[in-house]
N, C-alpha and C. Protein backbone atom coordinates (compact mmCIF):
# COMPACT_ATOMS: atom_id res chain seq x y z
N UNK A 1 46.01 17.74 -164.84
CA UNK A 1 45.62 16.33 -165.00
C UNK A 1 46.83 15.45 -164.75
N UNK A 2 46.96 14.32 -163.76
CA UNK A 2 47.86 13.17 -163.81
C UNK A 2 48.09 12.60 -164.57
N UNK A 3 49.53 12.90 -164.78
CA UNK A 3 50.44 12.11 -166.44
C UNK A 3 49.95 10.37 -165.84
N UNK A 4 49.30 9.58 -166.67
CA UNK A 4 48.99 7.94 -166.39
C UNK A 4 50.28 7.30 -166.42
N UNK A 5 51.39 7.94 -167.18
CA UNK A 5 52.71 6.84 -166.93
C UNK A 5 53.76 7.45 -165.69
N UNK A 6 53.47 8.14 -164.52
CA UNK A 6 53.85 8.51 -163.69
C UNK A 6 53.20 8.09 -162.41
N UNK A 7 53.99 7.70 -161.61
CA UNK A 7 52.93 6.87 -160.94
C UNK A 7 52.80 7.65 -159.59
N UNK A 8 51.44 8.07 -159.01
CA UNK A 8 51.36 8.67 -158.05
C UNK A 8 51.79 8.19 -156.30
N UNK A 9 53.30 9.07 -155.77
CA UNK A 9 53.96 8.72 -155.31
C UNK A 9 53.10 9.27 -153.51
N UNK A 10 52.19 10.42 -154.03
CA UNK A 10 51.75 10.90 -152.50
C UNK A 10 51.31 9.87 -151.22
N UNK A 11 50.79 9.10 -152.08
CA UNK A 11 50.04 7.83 -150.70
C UNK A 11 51.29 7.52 -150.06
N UNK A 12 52.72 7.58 -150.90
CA UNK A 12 53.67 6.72 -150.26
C UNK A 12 54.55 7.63 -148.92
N UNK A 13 54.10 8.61 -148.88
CA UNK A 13 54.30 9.96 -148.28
C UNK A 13 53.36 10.38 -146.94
N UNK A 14 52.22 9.94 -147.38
CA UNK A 14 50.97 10.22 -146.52
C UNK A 14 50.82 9.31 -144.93
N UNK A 15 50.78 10.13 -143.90
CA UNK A 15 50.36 9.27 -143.01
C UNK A 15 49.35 10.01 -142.45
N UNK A 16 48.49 8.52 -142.35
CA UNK A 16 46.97 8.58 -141.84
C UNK A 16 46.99 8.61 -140.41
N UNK A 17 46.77 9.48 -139.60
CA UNK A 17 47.10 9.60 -138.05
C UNK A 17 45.77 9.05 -137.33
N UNK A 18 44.75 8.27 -138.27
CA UNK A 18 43.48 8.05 -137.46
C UNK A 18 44.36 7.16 -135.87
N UNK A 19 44.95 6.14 -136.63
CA UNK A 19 45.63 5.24 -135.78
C UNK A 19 46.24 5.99 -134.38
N UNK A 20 46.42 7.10 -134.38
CA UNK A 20 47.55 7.63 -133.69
C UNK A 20 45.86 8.52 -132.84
N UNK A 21 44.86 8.44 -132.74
CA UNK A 21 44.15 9.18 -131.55
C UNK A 21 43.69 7.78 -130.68
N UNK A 22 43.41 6.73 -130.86
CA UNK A 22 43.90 5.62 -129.81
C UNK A 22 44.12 6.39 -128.52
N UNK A 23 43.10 6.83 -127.57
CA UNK A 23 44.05 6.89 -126.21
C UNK A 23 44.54 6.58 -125.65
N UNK A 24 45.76 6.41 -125.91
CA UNK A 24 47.21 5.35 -124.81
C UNK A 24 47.76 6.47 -124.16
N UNK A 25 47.57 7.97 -124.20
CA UNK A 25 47.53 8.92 -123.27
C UNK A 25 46.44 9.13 -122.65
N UNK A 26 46.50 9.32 -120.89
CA UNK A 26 45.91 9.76 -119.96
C UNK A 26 46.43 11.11 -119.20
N UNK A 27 45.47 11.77 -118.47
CA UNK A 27 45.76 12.93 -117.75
C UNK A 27 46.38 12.03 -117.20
N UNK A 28 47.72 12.90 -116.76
CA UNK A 28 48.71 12.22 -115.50
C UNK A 28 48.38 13.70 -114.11
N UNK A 29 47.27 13.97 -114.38
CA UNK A 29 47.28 14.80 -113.01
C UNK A 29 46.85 14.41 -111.45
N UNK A 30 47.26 14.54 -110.68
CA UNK A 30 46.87 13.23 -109.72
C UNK A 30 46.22 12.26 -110.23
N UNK A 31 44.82 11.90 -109.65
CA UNK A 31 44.44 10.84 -110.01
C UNK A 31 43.17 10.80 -111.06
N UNK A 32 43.18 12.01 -111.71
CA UNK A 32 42.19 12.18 -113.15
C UNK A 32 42.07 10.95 -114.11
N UNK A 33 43.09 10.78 -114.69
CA UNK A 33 43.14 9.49 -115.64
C UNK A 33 42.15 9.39 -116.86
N UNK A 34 41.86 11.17 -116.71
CA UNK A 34 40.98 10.96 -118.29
C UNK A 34 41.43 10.03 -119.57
N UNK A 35 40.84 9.87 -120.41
CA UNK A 35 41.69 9.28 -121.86
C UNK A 35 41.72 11.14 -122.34
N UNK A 36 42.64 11.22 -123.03
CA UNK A 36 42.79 11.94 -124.21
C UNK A 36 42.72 11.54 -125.07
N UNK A 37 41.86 12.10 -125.84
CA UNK A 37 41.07 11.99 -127.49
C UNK A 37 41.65 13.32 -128.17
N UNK A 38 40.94 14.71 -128.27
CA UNK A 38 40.81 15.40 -128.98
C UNK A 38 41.88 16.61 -128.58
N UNK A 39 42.45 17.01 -127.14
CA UNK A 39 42.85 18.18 -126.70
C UNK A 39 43.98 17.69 -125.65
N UNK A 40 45.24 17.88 -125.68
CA UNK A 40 46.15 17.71 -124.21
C UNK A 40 47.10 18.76 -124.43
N UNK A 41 47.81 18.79 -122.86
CA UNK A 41 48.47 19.70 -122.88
C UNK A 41 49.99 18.82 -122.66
N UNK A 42 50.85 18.99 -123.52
CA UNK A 42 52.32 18.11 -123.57
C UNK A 42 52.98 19.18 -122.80
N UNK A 43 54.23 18.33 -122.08
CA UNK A 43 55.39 18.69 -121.18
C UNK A 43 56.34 18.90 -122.02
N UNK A 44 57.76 18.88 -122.04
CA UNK A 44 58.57 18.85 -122.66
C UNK A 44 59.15 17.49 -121.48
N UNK A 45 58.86 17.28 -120.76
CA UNK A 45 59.42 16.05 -119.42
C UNK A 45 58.23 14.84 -119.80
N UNK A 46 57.51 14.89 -120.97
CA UNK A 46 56.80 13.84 -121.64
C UNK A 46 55.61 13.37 -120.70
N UNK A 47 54.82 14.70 -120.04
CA UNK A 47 53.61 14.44 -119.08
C UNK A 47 52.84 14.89 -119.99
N UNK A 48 51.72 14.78 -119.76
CA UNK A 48 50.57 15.08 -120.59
C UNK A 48 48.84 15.34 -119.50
N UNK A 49 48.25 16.45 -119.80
CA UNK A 49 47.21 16.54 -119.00
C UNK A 49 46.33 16.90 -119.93
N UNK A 50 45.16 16.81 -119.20
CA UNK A 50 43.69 16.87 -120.28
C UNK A 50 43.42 18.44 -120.10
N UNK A 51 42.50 18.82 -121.10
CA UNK A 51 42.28 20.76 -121.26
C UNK A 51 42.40 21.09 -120.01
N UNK A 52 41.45 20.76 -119.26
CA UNK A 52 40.28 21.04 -117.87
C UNK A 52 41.50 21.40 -117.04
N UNK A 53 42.22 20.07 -116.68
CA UNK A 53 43.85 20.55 -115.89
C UNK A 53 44.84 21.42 -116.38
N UNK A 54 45.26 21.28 -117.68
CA UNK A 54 45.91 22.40 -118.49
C UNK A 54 45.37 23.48 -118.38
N UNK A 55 44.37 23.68 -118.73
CA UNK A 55 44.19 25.11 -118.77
C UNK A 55 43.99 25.93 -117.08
N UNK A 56 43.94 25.24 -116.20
CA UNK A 56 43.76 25.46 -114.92
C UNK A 56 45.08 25.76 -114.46
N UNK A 57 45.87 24.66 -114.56
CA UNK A 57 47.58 24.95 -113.93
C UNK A 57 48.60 25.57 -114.91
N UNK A 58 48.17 25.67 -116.53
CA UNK A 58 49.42 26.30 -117.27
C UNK A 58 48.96 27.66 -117.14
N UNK A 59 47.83 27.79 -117.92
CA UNK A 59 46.99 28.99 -118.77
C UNK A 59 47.47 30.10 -117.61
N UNK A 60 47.22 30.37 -116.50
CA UNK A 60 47.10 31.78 -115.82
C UNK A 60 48.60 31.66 -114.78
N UNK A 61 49.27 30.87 -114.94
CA UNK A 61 50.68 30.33 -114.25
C UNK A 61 51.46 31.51 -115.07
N UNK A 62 52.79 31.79 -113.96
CA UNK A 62 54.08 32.81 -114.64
C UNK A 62 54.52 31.91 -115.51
N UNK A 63 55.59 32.83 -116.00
CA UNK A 63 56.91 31.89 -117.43
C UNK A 63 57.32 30.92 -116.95
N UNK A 64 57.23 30.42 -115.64
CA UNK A 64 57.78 29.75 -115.52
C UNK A 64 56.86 28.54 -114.06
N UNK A 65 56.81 27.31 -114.41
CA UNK A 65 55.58 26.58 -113.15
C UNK A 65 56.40 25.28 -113.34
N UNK A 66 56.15 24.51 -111.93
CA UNK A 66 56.78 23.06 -112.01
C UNK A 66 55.83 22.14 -112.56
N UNK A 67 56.60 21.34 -113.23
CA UNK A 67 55.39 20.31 -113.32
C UNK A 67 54.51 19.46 -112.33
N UNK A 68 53.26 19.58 -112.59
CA UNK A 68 52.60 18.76 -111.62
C UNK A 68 52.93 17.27 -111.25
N UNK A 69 53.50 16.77 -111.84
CA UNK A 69 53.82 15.33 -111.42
C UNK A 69 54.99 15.19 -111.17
N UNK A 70 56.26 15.84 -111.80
CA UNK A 70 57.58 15.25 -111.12
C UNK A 70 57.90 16.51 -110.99
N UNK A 71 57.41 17.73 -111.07
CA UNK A 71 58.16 18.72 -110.70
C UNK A 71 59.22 19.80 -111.52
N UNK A 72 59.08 19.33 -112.15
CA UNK A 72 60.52 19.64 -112.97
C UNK A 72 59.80 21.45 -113.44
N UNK A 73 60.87 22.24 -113.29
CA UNK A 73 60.51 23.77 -113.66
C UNK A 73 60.62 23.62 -115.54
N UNK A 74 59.53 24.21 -115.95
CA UNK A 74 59.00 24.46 -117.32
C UNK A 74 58.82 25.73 -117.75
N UNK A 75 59.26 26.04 -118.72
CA UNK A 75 58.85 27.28 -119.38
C UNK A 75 58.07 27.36 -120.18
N UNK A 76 56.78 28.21 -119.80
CA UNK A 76 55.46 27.77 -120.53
C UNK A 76 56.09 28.22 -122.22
N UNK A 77 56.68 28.95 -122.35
CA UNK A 77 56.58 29.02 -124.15
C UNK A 77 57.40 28.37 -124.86
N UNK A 78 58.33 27.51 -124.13
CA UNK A 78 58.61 26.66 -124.99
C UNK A 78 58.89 25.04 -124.83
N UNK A 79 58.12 24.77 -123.13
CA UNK A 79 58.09 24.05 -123.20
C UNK A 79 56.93 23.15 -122.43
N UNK A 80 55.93 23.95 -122.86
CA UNK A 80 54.65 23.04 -122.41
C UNK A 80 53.57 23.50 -123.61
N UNK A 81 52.61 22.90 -124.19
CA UNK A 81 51.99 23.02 -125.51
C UNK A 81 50.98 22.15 -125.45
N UNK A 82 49.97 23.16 -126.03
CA UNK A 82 48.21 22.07 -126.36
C UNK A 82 47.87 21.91 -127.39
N UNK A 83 48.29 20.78 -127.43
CA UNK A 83 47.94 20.00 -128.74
C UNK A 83 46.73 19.49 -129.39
N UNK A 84 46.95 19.39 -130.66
CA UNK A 84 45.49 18.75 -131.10
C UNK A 84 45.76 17.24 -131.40
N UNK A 85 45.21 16.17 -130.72
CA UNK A 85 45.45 15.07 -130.45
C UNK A 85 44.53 14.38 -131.54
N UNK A 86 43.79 15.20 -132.86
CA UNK A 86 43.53 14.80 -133.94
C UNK A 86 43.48 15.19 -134.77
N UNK A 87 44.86 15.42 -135.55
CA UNK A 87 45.50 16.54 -136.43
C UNK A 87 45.14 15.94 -137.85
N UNK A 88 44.69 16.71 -138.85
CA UNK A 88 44.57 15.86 -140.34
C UNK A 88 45.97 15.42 -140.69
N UNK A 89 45.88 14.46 -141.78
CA UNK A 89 46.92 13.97 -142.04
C UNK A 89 48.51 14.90 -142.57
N UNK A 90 49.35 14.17 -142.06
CA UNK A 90 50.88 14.70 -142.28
C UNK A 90 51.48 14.52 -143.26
N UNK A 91 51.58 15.66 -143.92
CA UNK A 91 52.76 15.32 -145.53
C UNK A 91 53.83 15.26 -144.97
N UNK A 92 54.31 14.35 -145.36
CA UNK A 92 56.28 13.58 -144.78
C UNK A 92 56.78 14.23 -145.68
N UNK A 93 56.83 14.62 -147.11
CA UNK A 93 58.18 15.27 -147.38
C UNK A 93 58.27 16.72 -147.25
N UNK A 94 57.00 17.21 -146.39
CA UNK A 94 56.79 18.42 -146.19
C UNK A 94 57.91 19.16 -144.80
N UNK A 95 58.68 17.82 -143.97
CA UNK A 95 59.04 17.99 -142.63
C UNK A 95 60.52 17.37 -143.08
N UNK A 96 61.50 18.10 -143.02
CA UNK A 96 63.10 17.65 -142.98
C UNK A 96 63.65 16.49 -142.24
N UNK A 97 64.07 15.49 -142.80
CA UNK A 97 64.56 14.42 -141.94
C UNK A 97 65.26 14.46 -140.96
N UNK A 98 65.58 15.83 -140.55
CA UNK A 98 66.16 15.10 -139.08
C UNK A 98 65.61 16.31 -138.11
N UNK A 99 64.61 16.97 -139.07
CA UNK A 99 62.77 17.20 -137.57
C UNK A 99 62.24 16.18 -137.43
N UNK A 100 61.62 15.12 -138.53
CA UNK A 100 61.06 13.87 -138.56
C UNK A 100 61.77 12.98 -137.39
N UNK A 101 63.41 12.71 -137.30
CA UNK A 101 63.84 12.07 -136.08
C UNK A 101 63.84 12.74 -134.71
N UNK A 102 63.77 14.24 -134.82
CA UNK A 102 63.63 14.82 -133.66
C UNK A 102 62.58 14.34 -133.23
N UNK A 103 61.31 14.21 -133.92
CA UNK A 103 59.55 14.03 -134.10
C UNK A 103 59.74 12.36 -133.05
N UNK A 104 60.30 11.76 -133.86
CA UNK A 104 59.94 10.38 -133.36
C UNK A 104 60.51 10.04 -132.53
N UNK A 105 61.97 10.62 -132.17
CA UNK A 105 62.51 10.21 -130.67
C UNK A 105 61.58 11.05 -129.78
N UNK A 106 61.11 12.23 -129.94
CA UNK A 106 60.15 12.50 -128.67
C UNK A 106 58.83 12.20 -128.75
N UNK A 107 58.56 11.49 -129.82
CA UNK A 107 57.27 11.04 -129.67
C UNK A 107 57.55 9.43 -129.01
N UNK A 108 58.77 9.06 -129.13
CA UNK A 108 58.86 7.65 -128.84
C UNK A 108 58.94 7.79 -127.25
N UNK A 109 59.87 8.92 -127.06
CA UNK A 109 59.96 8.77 -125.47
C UNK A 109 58.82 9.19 -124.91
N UNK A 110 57.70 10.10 -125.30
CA UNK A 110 56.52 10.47 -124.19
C UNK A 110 55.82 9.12 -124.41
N UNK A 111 55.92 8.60 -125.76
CA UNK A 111 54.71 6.84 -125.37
C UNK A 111 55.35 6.10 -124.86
N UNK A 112 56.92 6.14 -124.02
CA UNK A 112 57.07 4.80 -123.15
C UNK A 112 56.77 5.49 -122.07
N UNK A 113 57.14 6.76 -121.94
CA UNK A 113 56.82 7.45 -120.56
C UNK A 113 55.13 7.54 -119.72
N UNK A 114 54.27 7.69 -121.31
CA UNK A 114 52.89 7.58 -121.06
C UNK A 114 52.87 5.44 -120.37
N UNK A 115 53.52 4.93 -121.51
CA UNK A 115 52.96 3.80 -120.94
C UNK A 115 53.45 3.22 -119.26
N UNK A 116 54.76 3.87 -119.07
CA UNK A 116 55.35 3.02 -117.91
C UNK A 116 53.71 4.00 -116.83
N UNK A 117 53.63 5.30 -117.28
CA UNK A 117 52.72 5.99 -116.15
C UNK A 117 51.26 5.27 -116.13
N UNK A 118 50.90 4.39 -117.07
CA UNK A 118 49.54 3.79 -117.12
C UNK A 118 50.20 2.65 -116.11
N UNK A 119 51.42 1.75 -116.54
CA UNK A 119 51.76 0.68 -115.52
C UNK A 119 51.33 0.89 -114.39
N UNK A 120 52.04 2.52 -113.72
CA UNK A 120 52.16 2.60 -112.69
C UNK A 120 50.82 2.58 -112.06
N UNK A 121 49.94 3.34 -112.68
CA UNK A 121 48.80 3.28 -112.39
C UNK A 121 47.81 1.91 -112.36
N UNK A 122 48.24 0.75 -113.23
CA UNK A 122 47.31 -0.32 -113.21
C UNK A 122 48.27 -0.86 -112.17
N UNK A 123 49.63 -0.95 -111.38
CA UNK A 123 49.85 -1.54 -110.55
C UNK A 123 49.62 -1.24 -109.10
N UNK A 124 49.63 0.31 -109.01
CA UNK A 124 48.71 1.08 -107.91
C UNK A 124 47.38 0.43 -107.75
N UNK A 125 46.51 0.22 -109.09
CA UNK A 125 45.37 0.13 -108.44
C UNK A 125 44.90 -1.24 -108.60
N UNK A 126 45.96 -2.53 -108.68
CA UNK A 126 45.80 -3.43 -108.27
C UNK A 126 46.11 -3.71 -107.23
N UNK A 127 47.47 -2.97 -107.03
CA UNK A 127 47.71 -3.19 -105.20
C UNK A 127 46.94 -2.76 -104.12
N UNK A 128 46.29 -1.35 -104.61
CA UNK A 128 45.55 -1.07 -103.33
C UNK A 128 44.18 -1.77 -103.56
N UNK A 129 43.57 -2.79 -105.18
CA UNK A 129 42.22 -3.65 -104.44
C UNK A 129 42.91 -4.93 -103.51
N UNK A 130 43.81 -5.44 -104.25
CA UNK A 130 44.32 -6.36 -102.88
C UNK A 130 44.62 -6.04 -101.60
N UNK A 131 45.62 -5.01 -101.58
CA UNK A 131 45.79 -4.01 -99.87
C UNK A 131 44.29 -4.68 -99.47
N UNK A 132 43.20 -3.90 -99.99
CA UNK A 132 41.45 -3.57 -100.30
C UNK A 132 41.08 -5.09 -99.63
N UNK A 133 41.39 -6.24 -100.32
CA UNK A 133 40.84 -7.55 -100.41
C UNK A 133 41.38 -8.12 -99.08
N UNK A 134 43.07 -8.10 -98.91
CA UNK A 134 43.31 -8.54 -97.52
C UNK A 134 43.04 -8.05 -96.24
N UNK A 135 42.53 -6.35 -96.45
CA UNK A 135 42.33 -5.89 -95.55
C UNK A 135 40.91 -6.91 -94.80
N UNK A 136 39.92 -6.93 -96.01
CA UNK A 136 38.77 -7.18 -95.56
C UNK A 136 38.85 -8.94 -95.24
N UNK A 137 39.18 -9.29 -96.11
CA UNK A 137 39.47 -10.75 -95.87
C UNK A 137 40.03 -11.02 -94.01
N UNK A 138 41.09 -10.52 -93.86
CA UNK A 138 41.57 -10.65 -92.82
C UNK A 138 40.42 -9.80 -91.30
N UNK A 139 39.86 -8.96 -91.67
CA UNK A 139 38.37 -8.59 -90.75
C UNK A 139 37.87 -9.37 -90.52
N UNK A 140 37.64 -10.24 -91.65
CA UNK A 140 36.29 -11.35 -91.52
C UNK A 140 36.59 -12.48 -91.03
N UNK A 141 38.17 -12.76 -91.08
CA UNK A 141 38.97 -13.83 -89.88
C UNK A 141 38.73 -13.47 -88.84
N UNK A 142 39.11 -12.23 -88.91
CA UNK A 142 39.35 -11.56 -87.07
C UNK A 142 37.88 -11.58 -86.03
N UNK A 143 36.65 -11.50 -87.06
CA UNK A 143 35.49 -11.85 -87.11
C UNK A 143 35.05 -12.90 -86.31
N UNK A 144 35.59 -14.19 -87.59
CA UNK A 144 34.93 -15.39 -87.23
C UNK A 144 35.63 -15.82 -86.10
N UNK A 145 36.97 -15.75 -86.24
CA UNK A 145 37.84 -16.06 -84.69
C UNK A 145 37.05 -15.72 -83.52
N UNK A 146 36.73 -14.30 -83.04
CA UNK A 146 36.31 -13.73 -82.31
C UNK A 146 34.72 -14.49 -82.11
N UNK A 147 34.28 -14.39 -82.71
CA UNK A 147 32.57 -15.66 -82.72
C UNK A 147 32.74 -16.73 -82.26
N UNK A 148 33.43 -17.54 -82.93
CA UNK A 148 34.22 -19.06 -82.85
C UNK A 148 34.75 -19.32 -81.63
N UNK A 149 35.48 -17.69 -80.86
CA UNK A 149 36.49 -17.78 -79.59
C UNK A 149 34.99 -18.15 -78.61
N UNK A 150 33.90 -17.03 -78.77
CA UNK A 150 32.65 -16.66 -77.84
C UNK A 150 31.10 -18.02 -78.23
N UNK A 151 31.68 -18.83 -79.26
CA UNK A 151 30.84 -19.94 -79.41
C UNK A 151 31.55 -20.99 -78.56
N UNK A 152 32.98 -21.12 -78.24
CA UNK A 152 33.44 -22.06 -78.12
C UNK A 152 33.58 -22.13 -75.71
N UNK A 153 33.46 -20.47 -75.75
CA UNK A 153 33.84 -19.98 -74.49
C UNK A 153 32.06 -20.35 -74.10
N UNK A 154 30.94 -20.25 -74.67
CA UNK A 154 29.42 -20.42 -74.71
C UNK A 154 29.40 -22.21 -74.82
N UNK A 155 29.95 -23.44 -75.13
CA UNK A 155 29.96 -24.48 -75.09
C UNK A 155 30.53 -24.76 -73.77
N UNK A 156 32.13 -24.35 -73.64
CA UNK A 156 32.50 -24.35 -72.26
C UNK A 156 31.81 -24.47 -71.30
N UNK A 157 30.83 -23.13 -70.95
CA UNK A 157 30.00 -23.05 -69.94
C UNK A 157 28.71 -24.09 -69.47
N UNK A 158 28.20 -23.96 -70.73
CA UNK A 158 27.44 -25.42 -70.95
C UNK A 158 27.92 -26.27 -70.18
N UNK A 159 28.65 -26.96 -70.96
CA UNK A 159 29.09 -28.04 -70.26
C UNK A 159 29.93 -28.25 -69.19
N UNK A 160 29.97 -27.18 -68.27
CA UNK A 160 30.72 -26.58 -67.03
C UNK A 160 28.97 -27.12 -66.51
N UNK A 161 28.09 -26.64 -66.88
CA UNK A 161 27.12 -26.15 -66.09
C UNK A 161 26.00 -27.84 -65.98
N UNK A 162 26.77 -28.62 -67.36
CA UNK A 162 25.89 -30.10 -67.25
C UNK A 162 26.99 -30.75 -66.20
N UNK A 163 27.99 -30.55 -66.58
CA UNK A 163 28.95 -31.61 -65.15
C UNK A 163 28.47 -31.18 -64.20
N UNK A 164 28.47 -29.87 -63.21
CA UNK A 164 27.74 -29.32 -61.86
C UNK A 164 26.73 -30.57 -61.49
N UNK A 165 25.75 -30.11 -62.88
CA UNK A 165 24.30 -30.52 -62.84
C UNK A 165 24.61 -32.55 -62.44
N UNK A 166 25.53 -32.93 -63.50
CA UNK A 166 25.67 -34.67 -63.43
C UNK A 166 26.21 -34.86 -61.73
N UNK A 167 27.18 -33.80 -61.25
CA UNK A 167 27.87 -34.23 -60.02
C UNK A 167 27.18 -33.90 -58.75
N UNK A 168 26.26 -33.20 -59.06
CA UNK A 168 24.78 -32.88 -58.13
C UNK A 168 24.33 -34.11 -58.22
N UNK A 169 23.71 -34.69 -59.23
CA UNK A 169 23.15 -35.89 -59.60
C UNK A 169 23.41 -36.92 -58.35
N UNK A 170 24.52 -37.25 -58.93
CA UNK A 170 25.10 -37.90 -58.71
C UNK A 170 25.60 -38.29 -56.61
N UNK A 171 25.51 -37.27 -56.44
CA UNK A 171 25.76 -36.55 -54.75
C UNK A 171 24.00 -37.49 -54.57
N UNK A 172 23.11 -36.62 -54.94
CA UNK A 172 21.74 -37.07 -54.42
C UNK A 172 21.47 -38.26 -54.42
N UNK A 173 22.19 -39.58 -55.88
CA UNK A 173 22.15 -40.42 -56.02
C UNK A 173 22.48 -41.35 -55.00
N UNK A 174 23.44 -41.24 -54.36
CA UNK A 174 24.39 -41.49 -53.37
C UNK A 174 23.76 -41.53 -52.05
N UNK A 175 23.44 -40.13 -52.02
CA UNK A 175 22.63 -40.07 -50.71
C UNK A 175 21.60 -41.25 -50.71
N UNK A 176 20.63 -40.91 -52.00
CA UNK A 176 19.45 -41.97 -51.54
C UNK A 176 19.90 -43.25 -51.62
N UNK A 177 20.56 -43.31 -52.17
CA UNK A 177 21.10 -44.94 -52.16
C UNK A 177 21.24 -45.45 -50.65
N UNK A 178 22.27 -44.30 -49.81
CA UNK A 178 22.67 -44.78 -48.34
C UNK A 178 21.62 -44.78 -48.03
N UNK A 179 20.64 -43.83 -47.86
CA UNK A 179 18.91 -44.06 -46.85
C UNK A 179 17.97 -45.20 -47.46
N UNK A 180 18.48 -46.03 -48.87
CA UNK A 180 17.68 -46.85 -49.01
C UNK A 180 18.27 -47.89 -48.62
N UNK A 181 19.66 -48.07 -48.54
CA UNK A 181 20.18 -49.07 -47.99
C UNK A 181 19.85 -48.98 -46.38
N UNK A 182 20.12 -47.88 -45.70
CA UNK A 182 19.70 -47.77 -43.95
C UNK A 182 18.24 -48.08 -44.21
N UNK A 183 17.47 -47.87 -44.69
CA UNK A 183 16.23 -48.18 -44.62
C UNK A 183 15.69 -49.75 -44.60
N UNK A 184 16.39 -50.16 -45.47
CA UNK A 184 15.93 -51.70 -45.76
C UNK A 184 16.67 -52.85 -44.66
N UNK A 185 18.17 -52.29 -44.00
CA UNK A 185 18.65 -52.82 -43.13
C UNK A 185 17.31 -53.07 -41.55
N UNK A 186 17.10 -51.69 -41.39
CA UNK A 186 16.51 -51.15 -40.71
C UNK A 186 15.08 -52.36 -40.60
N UNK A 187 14.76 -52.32 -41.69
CA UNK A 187 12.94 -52.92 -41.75
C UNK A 187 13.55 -54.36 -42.02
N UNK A 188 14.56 -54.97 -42.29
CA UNK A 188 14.52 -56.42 -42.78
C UNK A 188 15.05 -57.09 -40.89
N UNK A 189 15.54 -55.50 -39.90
CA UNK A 189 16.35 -56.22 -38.74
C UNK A 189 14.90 -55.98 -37.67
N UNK A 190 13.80 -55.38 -38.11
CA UNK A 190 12.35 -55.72 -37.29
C UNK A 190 11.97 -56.85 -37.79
N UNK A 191 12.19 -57.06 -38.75
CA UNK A 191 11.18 -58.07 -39.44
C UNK A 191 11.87 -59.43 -39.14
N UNK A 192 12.82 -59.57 -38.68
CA UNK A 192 13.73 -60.31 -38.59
C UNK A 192 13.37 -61.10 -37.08
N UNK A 193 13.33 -59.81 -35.86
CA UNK A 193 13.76 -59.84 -34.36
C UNK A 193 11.95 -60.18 -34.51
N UNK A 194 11.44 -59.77 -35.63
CA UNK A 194 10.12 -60.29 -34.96
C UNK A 194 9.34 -61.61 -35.00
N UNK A 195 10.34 -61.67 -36.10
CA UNK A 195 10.10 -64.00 -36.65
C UNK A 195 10.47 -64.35 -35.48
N UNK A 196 11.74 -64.01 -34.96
CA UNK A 196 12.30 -64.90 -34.18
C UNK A 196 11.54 -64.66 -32.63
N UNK A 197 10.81 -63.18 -32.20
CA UNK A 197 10.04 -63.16 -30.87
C UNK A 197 8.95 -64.29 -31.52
N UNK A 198 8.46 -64.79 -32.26
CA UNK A 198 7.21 -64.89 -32.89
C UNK A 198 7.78 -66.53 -32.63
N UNK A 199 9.04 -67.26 -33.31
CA UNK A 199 9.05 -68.16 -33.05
C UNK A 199 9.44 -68.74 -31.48
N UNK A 200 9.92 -68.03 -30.86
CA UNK A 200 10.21 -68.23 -29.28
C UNK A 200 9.09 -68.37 -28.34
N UNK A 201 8.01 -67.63 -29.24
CA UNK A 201 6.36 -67.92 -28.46
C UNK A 201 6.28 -69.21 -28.79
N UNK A 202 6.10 -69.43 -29.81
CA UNK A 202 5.71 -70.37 -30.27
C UNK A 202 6.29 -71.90 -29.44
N UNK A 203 7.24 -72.11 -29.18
CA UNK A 203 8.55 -73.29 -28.55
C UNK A 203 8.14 -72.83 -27.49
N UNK A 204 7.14 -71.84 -26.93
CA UNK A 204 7.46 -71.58 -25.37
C UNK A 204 5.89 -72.04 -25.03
N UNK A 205 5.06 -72.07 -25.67
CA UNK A 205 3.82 -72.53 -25.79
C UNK A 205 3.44 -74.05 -25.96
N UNK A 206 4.70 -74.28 -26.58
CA UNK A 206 4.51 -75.62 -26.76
C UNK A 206 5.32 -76.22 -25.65
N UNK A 207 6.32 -76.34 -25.11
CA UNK A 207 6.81 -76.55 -24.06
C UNK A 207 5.59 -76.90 -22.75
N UNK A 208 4.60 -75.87 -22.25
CA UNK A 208 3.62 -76.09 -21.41
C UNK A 208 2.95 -77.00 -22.07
């Protein structure tokens, strides 16, 4: 039974690791990118892969395999390990203070290493939707240019083909104009020679 004037010190000891299955680790195997929840396989070079890849590239591999992502030669027994990524809680005075700092400098370095590898990955795959976006963007210039070049080369002709048409016009206009002008010369210089035979009868008739 708990002495009541002793005050129970375990909570102050206890850490609750719910916080700590958060997947801020991903398979770093090419381009898998599972979350890890429940099962990974740790590097000692602070990579991390999901069962499915672990157990595929460690499990039946010699003593010795590179790592899949940077390469680096590993020795499976002591330095690649599958973890349970949701361990019950940790008694702290159960672990010597300076395993506890061993603990947290390599736990500190695989979560900047996990995070710079998520960077890398959200900046990969923003660059290649933009790569993605200008590619297409710039198609659909090359596109409309090309339309725009064959709408504008299609107006050209047009109006290549109404000037012809106006300067034809224009030719015929001309013409008839001269044959209506020769024409009217023509009929106003009978009509003319014939007043005047017409009046010469006339003065010549009267004369007798």
């Amino acid at each position: 039974m708990d002495d009541p004037l002793v005050p129970n010190i375990a909570p102050m000891f206890m850490v609750n690791v719910d916080s700590m299955t958060t997947p801020f680790a991903i398979c770093n195997f090419r381009s898998c990118e599972t979350p890890l929840l429940k099962i990974g396989w740790i590097t000692a070079c602070s990579h991390a892969y999901c069962d499915e890849h672990g157990e595929n590239f460690f499990q039946n591999s010699a003593a010795f395999v590179g790592c899949p992502s940077c390469g680096r030669n590993l020795n499976l027994d002591t330095e690649v390990v599958r973890n349970d990524l949701d361990p019950p809680d940790v008694t702290i005075p159960l672990v010597p203070p300076i395993k506890l700092m061993e603990m947290a400098i390599s736990a500190t370095r695989f979560w900047t290493r996990q995070m710079d590898y998520r960077r890398k990955i959200l900046h990969d795959s923003l660059l290649q939707r933009y790569e993605s976006q200008l590619i297409e963007s710039t198609n659909r210039l090359r596109t409309e240019n090309r339309e725009l070049r064959n709408h504008v080369r299609n107006v050209e002709k047009k109006l290549k083909q109404v000037q012809d048409e106006l300067i034809a016009t224009r030719t015929r206009y001309n013409k008839y104009k001269a044959a209506y002008h020769s024409t009217s010369h023509r009929t106003f210089s009978r009509s003319y020679n014939s007043s005047l035979d017409d009046a010469n009868e006339l003065n010549a008739s009267k004369s007798y």
